[in-house]
N, C-alpha and C. Protein backbone atom coordinates (compact mmCIF):
# COMPACT_ATOMS: atom_id res chain seq x y z
N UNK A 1 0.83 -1.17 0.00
CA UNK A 1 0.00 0.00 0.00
C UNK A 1 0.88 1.24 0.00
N UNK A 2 0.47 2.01 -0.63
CA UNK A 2 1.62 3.77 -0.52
C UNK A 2 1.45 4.31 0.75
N UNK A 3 2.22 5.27 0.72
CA UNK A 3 2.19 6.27 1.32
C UNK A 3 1.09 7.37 1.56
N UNK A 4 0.54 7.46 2.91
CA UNK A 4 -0.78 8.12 3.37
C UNK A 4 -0.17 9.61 3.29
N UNK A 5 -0.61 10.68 1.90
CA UNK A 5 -0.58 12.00 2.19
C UNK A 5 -1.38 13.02 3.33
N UNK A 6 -0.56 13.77 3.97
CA UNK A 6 -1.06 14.80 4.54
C UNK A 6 -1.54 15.82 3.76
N UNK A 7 -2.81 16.46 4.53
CA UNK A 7 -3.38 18.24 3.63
C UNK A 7 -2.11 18.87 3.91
N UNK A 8 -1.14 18.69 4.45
CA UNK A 8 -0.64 19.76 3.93
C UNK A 8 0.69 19.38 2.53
N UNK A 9 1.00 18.34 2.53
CA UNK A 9 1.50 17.34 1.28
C UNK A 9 0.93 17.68 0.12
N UNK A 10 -0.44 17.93 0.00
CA UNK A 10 -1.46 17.74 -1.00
C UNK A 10 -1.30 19.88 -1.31
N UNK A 11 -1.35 20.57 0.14
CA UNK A 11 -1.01 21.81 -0.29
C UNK A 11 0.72 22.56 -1.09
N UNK A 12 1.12 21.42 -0.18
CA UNK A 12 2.50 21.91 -0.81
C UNK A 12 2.30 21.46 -2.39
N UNK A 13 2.13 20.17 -2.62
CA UNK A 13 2.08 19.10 -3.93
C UNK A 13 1.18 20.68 -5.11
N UNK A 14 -0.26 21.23 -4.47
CA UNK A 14 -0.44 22.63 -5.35
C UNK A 14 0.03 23.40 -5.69
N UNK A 15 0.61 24.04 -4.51
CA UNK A 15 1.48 24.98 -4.42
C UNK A 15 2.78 24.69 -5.85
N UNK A 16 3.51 23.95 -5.79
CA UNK A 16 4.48 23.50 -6.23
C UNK A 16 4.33 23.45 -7.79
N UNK A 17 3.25 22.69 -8.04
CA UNK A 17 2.66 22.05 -9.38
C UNK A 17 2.12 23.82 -9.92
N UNK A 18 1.74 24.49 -9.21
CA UNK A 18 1.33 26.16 -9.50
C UNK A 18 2.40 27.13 -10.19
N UNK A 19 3.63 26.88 -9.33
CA UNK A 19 4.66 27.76 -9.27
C UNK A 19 5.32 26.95 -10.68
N UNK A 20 5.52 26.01 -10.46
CA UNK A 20 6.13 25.28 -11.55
C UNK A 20 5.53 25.56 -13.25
N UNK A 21 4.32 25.97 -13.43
CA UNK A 21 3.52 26.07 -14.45
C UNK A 21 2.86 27.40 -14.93
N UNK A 22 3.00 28.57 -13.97
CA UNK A 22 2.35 29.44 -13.83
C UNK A 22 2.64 30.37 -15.26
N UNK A 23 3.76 29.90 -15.27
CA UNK A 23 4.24 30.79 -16.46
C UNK A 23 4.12 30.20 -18.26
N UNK A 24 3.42 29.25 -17.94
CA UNK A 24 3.17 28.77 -19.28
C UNK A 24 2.54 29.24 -19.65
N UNK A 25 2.84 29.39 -21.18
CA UNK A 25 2.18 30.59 -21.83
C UNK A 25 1.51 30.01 -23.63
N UNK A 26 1.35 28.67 -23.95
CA UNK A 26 1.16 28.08 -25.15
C UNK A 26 0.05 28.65 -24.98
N UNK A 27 -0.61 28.06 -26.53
CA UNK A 27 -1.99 27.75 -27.10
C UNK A 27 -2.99 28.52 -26.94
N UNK A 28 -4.27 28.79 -27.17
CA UNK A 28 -5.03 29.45 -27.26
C UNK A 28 -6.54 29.18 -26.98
N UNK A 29 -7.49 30.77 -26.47
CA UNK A 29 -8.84 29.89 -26.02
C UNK A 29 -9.48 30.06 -27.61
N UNK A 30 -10.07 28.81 -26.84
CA UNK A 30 -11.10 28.08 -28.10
C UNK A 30 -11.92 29.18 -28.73
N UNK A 31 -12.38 29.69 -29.75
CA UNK A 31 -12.89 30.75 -30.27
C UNK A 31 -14.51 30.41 -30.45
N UNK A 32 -15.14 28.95 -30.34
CA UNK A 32 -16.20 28.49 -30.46
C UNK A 32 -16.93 28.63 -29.44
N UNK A 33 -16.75 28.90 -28.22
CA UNK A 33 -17.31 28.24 -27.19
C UNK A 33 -17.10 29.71 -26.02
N UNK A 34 -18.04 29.78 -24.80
CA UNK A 34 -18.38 30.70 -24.10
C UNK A 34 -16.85 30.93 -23.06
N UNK A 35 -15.61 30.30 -23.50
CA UNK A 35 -14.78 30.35 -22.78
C UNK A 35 -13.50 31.48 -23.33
N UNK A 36 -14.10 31.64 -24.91
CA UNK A 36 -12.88 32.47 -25.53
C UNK A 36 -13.36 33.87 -25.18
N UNK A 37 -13.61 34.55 -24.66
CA UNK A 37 -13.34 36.10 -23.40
C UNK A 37 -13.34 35.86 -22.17
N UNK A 38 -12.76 34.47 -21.81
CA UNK A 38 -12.07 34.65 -20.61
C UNK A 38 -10.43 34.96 -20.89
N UNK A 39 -10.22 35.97 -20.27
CA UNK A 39 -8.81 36.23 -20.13
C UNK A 39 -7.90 35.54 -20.12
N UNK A 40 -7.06 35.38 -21.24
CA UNK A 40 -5.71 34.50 -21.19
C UNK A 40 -4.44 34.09 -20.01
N UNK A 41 -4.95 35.13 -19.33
CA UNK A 41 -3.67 35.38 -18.35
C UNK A 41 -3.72 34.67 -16.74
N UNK A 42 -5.50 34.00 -16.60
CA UNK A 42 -5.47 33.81 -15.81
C UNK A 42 -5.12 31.80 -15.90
N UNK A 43 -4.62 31.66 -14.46
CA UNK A 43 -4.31 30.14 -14.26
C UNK A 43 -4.87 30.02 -12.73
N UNK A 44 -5.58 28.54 -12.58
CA UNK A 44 -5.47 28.45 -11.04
C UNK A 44 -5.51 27.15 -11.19
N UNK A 45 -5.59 26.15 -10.14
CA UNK A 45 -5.20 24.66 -9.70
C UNK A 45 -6.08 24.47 -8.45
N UNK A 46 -6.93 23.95 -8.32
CA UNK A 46 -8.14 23.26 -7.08
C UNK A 46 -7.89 21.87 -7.16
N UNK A 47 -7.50 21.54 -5.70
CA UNK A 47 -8.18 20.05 -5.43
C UNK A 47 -9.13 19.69 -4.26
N UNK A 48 -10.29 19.30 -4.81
CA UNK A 48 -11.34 19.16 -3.95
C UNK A 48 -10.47 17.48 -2.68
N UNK A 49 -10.63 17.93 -1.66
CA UNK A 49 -9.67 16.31 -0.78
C UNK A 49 -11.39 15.55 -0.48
N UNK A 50 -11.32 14.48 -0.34
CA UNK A 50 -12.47 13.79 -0.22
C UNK A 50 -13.50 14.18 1.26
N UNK A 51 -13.25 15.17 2.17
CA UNK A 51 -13.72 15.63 3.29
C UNK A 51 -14.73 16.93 2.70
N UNK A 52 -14.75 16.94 1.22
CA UNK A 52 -14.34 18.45 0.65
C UNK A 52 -14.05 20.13 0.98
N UNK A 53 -12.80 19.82 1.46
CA UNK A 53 -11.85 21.06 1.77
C UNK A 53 -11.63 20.99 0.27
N UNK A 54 -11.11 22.59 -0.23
CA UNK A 54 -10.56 22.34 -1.53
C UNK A 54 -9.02 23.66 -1.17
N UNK A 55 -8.10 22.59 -1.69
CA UNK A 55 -7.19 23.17 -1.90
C UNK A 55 -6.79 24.19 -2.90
N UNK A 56 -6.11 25.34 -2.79
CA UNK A 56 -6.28 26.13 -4.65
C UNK A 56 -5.14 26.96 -4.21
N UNK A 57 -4.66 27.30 -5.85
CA UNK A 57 -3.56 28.60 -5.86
C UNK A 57 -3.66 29.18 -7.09
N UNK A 58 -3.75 29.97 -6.95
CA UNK A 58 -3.41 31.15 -8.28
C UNK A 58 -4.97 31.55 -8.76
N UNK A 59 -5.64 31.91 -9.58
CA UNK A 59 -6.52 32.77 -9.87
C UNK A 59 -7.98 31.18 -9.92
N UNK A 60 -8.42 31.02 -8.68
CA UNK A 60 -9.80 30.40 -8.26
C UNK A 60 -10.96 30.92 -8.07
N UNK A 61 -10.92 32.12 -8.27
CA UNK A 61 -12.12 33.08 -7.83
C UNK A 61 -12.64 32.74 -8.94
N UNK A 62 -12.69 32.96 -10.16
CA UNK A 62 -13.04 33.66 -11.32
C UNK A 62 -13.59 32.26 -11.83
N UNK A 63 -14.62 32.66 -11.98
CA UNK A 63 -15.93 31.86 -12.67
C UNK A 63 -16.15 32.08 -13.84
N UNK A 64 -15.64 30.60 -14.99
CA UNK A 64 -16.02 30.61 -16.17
C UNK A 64 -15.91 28.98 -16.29
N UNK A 65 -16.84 28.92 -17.59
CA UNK A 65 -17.75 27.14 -18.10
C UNK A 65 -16.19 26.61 -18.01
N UNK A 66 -16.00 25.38 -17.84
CA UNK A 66 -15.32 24.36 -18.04
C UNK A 66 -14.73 23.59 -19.45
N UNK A 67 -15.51 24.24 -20.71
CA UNK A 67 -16.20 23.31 -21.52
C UNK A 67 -14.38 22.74 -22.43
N UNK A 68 -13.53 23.51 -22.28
CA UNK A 68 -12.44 22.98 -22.89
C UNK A 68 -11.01 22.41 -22.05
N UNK A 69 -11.09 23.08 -20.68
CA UNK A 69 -10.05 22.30 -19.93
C UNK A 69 -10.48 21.06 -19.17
N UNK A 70 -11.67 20.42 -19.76
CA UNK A 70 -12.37 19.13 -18.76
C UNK A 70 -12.08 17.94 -19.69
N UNK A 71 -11.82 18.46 -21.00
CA UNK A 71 -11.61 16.82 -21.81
C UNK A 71 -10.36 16.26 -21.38
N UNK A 72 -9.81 14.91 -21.56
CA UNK A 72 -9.09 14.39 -21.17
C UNK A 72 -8.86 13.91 -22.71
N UNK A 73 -7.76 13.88 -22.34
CA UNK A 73 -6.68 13.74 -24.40
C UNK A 73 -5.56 12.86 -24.16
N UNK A 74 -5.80 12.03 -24.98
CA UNK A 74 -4.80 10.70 -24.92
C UNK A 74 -3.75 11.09 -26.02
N UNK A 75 -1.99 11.29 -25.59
CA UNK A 75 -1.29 11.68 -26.99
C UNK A 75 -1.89 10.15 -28.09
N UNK A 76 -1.51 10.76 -29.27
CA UNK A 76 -1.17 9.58 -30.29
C UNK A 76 0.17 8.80 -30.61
């Protein structure tokens, strides 16, 4: 069996995975869909822990649809 993470493991593990990425700057919003005038600039990272506390860093406030960072993409 692994190793039992701590919340604060799981905050650092955000934190980290945040700082590490924040500055990526590829690709573009989708122009089809209610998500292309959300602002390019923003990034944030939530993890809901199964108690649901949710962990987050960088721009979580900001409320917009999901509809293109929820697919899951297998390379070829």
């Amino acid at each position: 069996m692994g190793q039992k993470l701590t919340k604060q493991d799981v905050r650092d593990a955000v934190q980290h995975a945040f700082e590490q990425t924040k500055a990526v700057s590829g690709g573009k919003n989708a122009d089809y869909i209610l998500s292309a005038n959300v602002p390019s600039d923003l990034f944030g990272i939530a993890v809901c822990l199964p108690d649901g506390e949710i962990i987050a860093a960088g721009d979580t406030e900001y409320k917009f649809g999901i509809e293109s960072v929820s697919k899951v993409r297998r390379p070829f």
